[in-house]
Protein backbone atom coordinates (compact mmCIF):
# COMPACT_ATOMS: atom_id res chain seq x y z
CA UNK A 1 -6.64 9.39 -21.67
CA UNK A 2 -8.69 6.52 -22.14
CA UNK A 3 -5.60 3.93 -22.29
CA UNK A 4 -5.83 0.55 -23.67
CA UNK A 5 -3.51 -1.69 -22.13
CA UNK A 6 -4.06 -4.27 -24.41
CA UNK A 7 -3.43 -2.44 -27.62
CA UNK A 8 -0.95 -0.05 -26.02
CA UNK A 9 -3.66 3.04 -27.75
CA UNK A 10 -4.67 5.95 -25.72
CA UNK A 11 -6.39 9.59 -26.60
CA UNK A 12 -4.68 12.38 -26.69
CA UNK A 13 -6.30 16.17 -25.78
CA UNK A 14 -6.27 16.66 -29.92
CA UNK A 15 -7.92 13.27 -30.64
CA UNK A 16 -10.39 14.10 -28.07
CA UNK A 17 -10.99 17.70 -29.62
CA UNK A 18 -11.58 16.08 -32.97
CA UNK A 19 -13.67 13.80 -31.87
CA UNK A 20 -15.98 16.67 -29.96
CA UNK A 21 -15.46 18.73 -32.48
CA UNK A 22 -16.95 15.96 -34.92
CA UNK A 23 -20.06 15.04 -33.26
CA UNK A 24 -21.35 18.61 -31.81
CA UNK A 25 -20.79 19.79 -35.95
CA UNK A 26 -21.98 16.67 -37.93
CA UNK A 27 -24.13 15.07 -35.22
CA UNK A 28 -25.52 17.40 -32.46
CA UNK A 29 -25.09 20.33 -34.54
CA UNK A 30 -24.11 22.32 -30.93
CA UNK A 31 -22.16 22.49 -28.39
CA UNK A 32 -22.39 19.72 -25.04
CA UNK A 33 -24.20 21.43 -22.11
CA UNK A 34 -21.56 19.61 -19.92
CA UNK A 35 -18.46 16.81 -20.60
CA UNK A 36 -17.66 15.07 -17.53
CA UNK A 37 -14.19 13.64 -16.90
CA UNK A 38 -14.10 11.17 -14.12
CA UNK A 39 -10.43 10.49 -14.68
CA UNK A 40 -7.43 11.87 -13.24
CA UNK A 41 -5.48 15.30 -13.94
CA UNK A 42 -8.74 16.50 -16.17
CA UNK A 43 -9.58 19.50 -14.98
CA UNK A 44 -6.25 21.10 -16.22
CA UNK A 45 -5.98 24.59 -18.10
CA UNK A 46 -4.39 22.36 -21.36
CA UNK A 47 -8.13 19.98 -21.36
CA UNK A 48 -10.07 22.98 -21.07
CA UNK A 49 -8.49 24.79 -23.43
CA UNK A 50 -9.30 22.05 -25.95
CA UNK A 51 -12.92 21.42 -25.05
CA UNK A 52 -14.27 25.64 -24.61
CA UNK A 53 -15.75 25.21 -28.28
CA UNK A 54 -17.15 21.67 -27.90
CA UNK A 55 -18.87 22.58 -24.10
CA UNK A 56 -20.43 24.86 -21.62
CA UNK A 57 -19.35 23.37 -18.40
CA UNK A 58 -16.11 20.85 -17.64
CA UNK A 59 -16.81 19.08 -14.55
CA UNK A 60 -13.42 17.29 -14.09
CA UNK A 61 -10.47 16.99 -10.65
CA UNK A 62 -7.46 18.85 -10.65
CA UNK A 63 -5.63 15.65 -9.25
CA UNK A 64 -6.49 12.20 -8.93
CA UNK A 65 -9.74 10.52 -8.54
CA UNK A 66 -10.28 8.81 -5.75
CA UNK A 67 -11.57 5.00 -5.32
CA UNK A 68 -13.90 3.76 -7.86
CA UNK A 69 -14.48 7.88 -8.95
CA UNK A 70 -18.03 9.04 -9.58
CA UNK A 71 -21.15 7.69 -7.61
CA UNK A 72 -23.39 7.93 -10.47
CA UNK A 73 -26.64 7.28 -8.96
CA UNK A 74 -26.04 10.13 -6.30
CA UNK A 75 -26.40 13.03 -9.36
CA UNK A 76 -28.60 10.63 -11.81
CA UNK A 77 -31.87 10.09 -9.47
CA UNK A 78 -32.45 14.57 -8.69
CA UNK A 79 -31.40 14.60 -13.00
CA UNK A 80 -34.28 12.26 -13.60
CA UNK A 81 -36.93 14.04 -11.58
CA UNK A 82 -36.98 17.41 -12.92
CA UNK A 83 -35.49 19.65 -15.48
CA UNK A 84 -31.84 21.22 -14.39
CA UNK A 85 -29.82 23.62 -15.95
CA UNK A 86 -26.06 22.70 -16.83
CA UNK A 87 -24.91 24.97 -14.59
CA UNK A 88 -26.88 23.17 -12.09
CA UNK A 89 -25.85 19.52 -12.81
CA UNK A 90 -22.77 20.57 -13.00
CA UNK A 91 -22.87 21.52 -9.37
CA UNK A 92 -24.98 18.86 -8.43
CA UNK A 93 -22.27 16.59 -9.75
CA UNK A 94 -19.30 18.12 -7.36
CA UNK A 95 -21.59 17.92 -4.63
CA UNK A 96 -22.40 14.22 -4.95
CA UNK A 97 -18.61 13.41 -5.34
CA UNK A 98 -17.60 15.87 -2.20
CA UNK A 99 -20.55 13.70 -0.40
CA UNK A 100 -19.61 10.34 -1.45
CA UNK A 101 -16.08 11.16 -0.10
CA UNK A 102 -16.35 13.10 2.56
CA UNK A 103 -14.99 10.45 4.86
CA UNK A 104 -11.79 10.18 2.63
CA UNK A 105 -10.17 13.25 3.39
CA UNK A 106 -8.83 15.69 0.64
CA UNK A 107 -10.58 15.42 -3.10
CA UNK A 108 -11.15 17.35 -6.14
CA UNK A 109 -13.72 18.31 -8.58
CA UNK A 110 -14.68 21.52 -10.54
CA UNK A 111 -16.89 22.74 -12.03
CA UNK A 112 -15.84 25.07 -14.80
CA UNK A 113 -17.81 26.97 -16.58
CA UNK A 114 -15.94 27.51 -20.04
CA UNK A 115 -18.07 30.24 -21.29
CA UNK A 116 -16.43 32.82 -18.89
CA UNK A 117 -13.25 33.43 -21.45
């Protein structure tokens, strides 16, 4: 993930844990409420497995991401307004991508809560 065409660099799943891993010990000093992948193939058993200690709730697709991905503004503006819980920005967040692309045809996003082991 996060490729580099220039530099021919990229993350892998460990880099990514050690990263996490890194800034919710020495920085946040806790977990993430919620990590948001709006890139392809996220939301797959291998990415969650490496983020359950670093989050609460993986909002990712199962396949690819359509178009230009997330509509940020859809799920920022109700964020901004009043308190949510994760479990409810997470949700929000599918629901604003389903919305945005509900003229598309077929999409995917989850919502996985990573506390359920």
């Amino acid at each position: 993930m996060c490729f580099n065409d220039a530099y021919d660099v990229y993350l892998t799943n460990q880099d990514l844990t050690a990263v996490l891993s890194k800034i919710c010990n020495n920085v946040l000093h806790k977990e993430f409420d919620i990590i948001g992948m709006d890139a392809c193939y996220m939301a797959q058993l291998e990415v969650a497995a490496q983020l359950e200690n670093c989050c609460e709730f993986l909002v990712a697709s199962e396949e690819y991401e359509l178009g230009a991905g997330w509509n940020y503004e859809r799920f920022l503006k109700p964020v901004s307004e009043k308190k949510l819980a994760p479990s409810e920005v997470s949700s929000l967040i599918v629901t604003a991508y389903q919305e945005e692309y509900a003229c598309v045809g077929e999409h995917t996003l989850s919502a996985i809560n990573l506390t359920q082991r």
